[in-house]
N, C-alpha and C. Protein backbone atom coordinates (compact mmCIF):
# COMPACT_ATOMS: atom_id res chain seq x y z
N UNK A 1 0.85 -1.18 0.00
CA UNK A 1 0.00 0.00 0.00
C UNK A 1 0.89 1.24 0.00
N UNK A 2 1.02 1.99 -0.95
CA UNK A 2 1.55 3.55 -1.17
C UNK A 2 1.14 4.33 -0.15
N UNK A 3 1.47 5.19 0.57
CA UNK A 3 1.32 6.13 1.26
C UNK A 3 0.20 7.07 0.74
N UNK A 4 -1.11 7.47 1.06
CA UNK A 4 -1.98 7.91 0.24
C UNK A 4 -2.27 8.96 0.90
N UNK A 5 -3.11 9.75 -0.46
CA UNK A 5 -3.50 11.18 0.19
C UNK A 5 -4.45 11.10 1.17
N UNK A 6 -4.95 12.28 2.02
CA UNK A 6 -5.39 11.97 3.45
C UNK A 6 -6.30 13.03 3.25
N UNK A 7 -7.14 13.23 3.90
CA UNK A 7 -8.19 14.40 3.68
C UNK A 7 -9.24 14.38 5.03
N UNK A 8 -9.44 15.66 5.62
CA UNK A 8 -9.78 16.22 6.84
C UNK A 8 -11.19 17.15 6.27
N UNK A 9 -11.73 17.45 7.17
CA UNK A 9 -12.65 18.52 6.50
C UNK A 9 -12.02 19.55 6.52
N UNK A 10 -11.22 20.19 6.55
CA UNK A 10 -10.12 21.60 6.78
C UNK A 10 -9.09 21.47 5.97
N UNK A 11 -8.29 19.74 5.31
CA UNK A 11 -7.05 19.91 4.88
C UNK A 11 -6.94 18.77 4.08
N UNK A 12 -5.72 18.70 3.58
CA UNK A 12 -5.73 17.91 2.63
C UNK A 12 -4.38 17.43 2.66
N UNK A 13 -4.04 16.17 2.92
CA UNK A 13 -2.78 15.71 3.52
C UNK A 13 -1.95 14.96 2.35
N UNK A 14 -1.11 15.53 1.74
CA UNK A 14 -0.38 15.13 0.50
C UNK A 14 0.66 14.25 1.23
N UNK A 15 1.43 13.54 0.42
CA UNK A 15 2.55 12.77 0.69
C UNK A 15 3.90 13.66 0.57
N UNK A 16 4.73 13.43 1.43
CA UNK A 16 5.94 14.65 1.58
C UNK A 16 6.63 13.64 0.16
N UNK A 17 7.22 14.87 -0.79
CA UNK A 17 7.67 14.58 -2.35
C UNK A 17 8.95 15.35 -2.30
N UNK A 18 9.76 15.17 -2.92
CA UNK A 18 11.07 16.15 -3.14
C UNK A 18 10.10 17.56 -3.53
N UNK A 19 9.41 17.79 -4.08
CA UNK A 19 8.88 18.98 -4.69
C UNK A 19 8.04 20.20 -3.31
N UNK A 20 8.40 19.47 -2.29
CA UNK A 20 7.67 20.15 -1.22
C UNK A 20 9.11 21.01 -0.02
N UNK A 21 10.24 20.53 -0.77
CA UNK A 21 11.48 20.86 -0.04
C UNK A 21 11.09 22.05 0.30
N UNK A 22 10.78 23.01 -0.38
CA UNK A 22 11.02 24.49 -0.06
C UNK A 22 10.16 24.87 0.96
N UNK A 23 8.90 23.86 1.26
CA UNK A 23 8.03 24.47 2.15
C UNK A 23 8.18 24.03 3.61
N UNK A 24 9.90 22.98 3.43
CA UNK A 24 10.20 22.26 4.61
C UNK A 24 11.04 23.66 5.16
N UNK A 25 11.73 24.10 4.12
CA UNK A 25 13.04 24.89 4.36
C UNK A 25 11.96 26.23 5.17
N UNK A 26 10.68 27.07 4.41
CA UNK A 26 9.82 28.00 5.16
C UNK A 26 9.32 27.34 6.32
N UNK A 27 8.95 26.68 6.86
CA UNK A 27 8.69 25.82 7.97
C UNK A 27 9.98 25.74 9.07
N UNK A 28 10.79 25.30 8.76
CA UNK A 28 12.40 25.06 9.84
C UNK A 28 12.79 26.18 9.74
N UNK A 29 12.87 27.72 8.69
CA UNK A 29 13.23 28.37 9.01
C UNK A 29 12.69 29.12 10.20
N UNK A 30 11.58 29.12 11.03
CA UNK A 30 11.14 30.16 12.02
C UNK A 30 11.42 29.11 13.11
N UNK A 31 12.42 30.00 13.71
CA UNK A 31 12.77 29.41 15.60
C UNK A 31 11.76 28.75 16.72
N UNK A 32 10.47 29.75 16.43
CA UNK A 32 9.55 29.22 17.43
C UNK A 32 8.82 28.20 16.99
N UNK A 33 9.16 27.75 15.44
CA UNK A 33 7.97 26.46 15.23
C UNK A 33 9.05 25.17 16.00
N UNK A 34 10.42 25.40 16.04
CA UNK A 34 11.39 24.50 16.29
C UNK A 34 11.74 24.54 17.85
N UNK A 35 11.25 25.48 18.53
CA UNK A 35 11.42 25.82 20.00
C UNK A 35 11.40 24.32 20.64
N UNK A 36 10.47 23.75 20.52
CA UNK A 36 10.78 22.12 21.24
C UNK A 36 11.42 21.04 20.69
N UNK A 37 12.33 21.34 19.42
CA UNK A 37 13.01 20.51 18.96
C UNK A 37 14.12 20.51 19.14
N UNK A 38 14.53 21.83 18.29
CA UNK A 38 16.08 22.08 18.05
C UNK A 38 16.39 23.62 18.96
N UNK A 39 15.50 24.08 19.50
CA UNK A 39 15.38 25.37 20.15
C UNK A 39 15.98 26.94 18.84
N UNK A 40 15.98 25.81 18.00
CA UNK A 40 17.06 27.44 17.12
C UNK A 40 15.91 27.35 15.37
N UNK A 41 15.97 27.79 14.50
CA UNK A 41 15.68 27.72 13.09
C UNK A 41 17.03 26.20 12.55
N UNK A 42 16.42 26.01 11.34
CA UNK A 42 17.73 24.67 10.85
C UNK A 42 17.77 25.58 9.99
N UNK A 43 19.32 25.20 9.35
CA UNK A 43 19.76 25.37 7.91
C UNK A 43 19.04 25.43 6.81
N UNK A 44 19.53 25.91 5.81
CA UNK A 44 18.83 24.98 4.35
C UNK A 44 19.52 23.56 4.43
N UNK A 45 20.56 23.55 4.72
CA UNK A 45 21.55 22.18 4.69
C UNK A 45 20.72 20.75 5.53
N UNK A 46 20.87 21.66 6.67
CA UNK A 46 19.84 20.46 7.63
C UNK A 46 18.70 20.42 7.42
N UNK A 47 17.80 21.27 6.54
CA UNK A 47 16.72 20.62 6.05
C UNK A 47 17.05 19.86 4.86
N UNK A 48 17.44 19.88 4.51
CA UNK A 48 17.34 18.64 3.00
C UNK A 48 18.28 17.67 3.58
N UNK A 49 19.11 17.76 4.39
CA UNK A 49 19.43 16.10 4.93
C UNK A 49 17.92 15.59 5.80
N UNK A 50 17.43 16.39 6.64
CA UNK A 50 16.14 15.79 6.91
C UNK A 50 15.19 15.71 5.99
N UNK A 51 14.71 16.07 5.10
CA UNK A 51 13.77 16.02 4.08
C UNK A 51 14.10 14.14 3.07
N UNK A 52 15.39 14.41 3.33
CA UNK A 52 16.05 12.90 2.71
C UNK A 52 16.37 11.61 3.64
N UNK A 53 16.10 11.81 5.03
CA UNK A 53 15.85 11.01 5.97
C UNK A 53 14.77 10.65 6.04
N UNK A 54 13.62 11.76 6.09
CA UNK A 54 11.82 11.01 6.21
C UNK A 54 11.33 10.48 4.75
N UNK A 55 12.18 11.19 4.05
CA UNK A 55 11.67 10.20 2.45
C UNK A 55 12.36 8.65 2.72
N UNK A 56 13.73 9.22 2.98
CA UNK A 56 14.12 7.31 3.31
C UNK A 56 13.11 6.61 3.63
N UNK A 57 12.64 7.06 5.22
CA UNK A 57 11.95 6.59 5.84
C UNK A 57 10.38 6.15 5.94
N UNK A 58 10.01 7.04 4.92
CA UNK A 58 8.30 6.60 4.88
C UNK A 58 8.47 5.80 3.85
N UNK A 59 9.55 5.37 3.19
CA UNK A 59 9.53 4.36 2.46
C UNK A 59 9.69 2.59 2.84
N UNK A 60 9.83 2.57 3.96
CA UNK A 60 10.09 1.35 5.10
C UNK A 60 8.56 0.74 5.73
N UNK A 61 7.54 0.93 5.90
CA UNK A 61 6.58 0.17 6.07
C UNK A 61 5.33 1.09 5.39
N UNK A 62 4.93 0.44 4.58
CA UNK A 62 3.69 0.70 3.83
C UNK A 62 3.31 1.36 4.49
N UNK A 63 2.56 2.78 3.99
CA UNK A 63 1.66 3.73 4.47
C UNK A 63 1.65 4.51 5.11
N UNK A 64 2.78 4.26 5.50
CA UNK A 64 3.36 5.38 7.29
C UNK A 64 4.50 5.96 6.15
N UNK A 65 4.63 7.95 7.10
CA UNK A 65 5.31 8.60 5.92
C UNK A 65 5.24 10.33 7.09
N UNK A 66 4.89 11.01 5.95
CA UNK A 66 5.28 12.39 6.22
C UNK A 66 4.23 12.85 5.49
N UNK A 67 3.32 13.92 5.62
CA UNK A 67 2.44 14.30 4.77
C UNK A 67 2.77 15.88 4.77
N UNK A 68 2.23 16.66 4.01
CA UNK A 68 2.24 18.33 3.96
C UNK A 68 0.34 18.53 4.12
N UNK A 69 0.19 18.92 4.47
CA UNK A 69 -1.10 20.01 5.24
C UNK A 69 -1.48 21.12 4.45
N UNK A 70 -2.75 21.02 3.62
CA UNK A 70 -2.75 22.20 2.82
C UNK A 70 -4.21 22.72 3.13
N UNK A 71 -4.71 23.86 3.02
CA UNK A 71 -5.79 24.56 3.79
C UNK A 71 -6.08 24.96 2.51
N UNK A 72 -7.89 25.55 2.23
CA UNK A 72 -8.24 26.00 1.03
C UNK A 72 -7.48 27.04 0.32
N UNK A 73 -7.57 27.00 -1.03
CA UNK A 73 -6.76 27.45 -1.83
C UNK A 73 -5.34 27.00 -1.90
N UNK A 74 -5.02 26.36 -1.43
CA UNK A 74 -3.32 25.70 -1.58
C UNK A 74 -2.52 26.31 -0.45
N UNK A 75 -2.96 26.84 0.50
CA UNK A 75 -2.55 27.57 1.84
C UNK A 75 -1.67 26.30 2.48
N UNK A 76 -0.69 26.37 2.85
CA UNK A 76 0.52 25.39 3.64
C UNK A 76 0.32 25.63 4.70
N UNK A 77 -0.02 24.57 5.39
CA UNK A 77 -0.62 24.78 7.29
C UNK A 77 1.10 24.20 8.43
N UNK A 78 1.01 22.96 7.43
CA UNK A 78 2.52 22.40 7.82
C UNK A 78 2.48 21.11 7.50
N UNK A 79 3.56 20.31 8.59
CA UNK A 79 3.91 18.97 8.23
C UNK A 79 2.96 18.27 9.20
N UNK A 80 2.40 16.79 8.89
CA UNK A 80 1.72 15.96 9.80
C UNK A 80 2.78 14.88 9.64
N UNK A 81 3.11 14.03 10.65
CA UNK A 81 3.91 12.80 10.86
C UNK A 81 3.66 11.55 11.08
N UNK A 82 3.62 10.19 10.78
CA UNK A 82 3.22 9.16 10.74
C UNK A 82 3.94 8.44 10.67
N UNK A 83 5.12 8.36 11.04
CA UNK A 83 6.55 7.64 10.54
C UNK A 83 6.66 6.26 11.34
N UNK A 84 7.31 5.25 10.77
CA UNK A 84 7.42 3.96 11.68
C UNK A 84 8.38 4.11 12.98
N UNK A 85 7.99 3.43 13.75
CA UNK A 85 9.19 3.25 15.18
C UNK A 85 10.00 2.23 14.88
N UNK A 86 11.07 1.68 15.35
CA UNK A 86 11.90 0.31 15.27
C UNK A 86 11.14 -0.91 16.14
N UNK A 87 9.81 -0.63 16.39
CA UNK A 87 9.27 -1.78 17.21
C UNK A 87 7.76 -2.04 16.24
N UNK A 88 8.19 -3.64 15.44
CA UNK A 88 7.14 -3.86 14.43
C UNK A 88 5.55 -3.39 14.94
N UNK A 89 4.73 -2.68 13.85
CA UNK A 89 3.27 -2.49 14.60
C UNK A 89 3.28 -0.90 15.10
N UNK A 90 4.45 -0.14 15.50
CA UNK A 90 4.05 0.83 16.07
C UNK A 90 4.95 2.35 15.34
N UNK A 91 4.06 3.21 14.94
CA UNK A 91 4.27 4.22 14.20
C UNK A 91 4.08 5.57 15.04
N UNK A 92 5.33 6.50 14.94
CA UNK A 92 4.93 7.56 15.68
C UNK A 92 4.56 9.23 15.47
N UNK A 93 3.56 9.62 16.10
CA UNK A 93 2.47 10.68 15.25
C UNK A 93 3.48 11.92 15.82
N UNK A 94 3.52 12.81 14.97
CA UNK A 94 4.17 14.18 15.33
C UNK A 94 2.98 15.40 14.03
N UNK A 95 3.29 16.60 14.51
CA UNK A 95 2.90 17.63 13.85
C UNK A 95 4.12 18.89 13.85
N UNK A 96 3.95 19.56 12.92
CA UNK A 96 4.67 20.91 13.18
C UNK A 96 3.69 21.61 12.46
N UNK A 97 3.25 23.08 12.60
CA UNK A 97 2.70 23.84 11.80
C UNK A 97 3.35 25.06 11.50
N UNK A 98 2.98 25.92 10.56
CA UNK A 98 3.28 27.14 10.27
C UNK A 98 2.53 27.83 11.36
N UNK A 99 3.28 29.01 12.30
CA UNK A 99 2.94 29.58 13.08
C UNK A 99 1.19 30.35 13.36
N UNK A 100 1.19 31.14 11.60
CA UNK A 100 0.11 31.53 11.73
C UNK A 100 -1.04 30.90 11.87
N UNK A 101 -0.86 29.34 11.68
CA UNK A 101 -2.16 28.55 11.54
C UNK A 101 -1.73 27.64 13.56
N UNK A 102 -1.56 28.08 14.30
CA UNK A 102 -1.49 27.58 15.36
C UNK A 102 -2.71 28.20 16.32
N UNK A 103 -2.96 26.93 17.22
CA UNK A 103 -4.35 27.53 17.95
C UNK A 103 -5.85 27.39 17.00
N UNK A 104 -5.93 26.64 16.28
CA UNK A 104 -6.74 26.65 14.89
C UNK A 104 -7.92 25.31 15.00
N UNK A 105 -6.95 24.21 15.70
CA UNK A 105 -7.47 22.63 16.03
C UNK A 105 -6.88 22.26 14.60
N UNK A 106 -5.76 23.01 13.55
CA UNK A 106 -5.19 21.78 13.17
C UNK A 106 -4.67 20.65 12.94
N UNK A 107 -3.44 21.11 14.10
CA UNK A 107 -3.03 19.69 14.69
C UNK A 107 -3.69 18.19 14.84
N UNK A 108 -5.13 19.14 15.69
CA UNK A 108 -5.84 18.16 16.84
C UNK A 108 -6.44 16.97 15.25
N UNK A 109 -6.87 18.28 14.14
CA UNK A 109 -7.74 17.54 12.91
C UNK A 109 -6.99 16.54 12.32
N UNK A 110 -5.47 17.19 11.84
CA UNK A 110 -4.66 15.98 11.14
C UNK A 110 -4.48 14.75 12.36
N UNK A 111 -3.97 14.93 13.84
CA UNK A 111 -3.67 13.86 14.07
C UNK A 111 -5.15 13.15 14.32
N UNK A 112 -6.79 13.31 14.23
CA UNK A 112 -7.19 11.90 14.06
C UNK A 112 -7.01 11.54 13.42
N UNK A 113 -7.33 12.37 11.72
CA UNK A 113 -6.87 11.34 10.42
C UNK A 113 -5.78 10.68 10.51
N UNK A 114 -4.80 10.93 11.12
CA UNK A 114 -3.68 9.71 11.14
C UNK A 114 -3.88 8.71 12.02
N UNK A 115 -4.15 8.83 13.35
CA UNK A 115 -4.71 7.95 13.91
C UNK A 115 -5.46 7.22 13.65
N UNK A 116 -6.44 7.22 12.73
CA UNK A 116 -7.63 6.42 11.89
C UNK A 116 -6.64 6.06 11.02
N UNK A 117 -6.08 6.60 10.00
CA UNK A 117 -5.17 5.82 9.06
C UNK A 117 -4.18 4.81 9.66
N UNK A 118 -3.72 4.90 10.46
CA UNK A 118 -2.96 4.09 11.32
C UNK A 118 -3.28 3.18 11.70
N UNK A 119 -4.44 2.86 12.50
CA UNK A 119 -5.28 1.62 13.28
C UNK A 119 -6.18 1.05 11.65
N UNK A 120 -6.49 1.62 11.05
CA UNK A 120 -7.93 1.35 9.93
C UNK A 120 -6.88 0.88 8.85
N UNK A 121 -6.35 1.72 8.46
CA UNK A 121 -5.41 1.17 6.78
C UNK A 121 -4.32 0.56 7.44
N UNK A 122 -3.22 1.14 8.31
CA UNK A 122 -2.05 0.98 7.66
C UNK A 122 -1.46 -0.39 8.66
N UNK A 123 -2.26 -0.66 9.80
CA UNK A 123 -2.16 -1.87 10.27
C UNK A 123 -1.51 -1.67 11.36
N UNK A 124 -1.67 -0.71 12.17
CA UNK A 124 -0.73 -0.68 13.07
C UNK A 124 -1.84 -0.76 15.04
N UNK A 125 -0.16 -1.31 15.37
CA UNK A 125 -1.20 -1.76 16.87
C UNK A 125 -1.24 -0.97 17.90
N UNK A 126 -0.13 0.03 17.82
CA UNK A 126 0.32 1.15 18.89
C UNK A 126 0.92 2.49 17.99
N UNK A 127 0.55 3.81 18.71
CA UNK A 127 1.12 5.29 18.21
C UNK A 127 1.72 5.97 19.51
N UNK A 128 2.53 6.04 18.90
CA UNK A 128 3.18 6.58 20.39
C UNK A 128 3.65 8.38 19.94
N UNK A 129 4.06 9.36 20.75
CA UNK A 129 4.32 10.44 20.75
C UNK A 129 5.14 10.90 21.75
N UNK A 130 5.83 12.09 21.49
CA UNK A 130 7.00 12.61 22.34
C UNK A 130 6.93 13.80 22.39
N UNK A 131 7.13 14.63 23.12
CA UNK A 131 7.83 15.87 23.15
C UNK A 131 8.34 16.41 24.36
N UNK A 132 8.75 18.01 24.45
CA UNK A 132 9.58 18.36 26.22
C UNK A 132 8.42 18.29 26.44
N UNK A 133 8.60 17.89 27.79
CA UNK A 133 7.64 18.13 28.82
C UNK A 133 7.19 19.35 28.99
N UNK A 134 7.61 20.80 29.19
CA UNK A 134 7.28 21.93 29.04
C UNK A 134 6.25 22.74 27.94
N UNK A 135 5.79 21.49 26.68
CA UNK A 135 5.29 21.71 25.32
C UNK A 135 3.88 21.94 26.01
N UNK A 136 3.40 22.25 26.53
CA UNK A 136 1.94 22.41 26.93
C UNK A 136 1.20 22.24 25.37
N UNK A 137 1.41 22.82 24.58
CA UNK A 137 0.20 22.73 23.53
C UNK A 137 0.03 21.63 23.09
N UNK A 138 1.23 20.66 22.53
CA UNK A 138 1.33 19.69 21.74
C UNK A 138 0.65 18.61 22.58
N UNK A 139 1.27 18.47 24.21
CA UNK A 139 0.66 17.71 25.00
C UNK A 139 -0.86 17.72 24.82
N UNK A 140 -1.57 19.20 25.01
CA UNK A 140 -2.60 19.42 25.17
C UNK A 140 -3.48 18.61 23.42
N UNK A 141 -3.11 18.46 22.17
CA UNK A 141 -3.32 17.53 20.98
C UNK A 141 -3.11 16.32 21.64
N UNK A 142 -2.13 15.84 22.16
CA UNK A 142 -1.87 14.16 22.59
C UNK A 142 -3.38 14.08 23.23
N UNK A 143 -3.59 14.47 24.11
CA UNK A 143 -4.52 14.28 25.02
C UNK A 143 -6.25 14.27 24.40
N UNK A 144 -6.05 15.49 23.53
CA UNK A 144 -7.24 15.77 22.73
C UNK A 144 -7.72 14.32 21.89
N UNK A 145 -6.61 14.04 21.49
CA UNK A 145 -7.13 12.96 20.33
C UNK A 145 -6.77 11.34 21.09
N UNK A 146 -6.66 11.38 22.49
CA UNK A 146 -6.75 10.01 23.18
C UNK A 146 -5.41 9.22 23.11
N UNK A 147 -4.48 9.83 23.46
CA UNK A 147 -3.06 9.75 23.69
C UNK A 147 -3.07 9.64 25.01
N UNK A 148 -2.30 8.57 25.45
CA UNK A 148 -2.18 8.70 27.33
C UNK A 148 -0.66 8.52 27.57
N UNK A 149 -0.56 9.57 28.99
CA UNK A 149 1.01 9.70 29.27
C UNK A 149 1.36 8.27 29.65
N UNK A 150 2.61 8.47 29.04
CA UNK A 150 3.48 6.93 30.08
C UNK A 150 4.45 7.53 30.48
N UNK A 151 5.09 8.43 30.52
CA UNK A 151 6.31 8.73 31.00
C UNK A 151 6.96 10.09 30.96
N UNK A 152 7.62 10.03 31.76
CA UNK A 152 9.21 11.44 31.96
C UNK A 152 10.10 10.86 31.69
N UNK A 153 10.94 11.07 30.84
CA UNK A 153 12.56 10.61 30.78
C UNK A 153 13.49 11.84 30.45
N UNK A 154 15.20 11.29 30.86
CA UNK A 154 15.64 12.62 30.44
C UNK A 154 16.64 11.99 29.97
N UNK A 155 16.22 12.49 28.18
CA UNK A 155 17.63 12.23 27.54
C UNK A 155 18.91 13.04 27.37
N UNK A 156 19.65 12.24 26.51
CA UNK A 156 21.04 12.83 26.40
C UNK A 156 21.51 13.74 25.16
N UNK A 157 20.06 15.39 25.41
CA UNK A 157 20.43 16.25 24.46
C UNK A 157 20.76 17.37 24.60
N UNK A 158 21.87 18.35 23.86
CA UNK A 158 21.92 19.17 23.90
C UNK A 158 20.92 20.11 24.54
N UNK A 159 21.09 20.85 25.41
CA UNK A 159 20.45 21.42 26.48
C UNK A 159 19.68 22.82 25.63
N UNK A 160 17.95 22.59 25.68
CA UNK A 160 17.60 24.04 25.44
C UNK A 160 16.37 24.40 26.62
N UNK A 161 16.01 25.54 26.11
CA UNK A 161 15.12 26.23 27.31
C UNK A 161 14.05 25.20 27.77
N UNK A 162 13.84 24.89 28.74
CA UNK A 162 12.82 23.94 29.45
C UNK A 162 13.33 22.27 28.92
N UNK A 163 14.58 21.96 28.83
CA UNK A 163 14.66 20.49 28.84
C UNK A 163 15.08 20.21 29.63
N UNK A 164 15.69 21.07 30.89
CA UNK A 164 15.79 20.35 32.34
C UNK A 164 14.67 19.70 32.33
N UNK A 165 13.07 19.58 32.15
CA UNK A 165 11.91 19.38 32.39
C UNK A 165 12.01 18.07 32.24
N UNK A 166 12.67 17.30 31.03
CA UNK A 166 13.10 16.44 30.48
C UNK A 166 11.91 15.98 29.30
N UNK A 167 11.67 14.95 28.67
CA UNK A 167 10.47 14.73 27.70
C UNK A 167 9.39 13.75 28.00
N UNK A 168 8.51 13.70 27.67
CA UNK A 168 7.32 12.92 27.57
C UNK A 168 7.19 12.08 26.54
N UNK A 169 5.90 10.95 27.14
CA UNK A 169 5.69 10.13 26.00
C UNK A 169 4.23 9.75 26.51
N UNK A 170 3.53 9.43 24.95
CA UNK A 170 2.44 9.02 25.14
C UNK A 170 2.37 8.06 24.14
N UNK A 171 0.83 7.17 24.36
CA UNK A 171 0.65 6.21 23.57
C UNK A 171 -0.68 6.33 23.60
N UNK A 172 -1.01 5.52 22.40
CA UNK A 172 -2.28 4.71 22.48
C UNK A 172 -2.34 3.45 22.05
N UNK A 173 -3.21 2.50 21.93
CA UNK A 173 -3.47 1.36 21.21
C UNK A 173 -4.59 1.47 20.41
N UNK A 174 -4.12 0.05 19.49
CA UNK A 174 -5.36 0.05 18.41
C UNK A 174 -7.24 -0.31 19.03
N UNK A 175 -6.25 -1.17 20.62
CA UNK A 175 -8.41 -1.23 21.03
C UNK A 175 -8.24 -0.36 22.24
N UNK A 176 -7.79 1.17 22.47
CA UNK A 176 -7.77 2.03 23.32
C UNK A 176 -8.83 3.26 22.30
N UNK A 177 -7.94 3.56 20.76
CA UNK A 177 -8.50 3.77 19.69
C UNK A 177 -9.82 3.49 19.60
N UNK A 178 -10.13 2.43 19.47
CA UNK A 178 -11.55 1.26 19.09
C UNK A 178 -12.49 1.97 20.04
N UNK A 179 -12.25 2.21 21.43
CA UNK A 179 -13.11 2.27 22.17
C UNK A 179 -13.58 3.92 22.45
């Protein structure tokens, strides 16, 4: 099964293509969409080594991938995430958006469609999610769309604002989903 287009009542979830690079590079360029990642803006450089990592990568289990987010008229909202984990069965959901479309219930919209694509098409038994602990919003999507905490951990990263906090994780299952 190809990675297929995805569709929300608000958006329209394309498959991330080499032809979408530039809207990775407007996206990583603003600091605060990256504040819980990398705490800084990326490169052009480090975006197209990442842009060529998640293409690697949504190419490794059917259906799970990277999508782009497009709002009426061809408006770029951002990236939705669906990518596989190294533990067969379980794929993990991320979002980033373009700033101006934050606070909107985008997020909250793309991640059910993935969550439904996930448990319904693409066969999977668990979604798990991450971010700092300090992310109040993103948490506040985990939760929205039936994500439950499992944990605090503190990894071994380069130190930015609020990762003393250390990171989170959530999950769901496919009959947590169901129900």
């Amino acid at each position: 099964m190809p990675q297929p287009t995805l569709r929300t009542e608000r958006m329209l979830l394309v498959p991330l293509a080499d032809e979408h690079l530039e809207l990775e590079v407007e996206l990583d360029a603003d600091p605060e969409v990256l504040r819980f990642l990398d705490g800084r803006a990326r490169t052009r450089d480090e975006v197209t080594a990442w842009h060529a990592k998640r293409i690697e990568l949504a190419g490794r289990v059917d259906g799970l991938g990277y999508w782009m987010a497009f709002g009426p008229g061809d408006d770029f909202i951002g990236m939705m995430m669906l990518p596989p984990k190294p533990e067969p069965g379980t794929a993990e959901l991320g979002y980033r958006l373009a700033r101006r479309h934050w606070r909107q219930g985008f997020a909250t919209e793309g991640s059910r469609e993935l969550l439904r694509h996930a448990f319904e098409t693409a066969g999977q038994s668990r979604v798990v999610a991450e971010t700092m602990a300090v992310n109040v919003g993103s948490r506040g999507v985990m939760e929205k769309v039936g994500l439950r905490y499992v944990r605090t951990y503190h990894p071994d990263l380069p130190p930015i604002p609020g990762s003393e906090h250390g990171e989170v994780e959530y999950a769901i299952t496919r009959e947590q989903w169901l129900r």
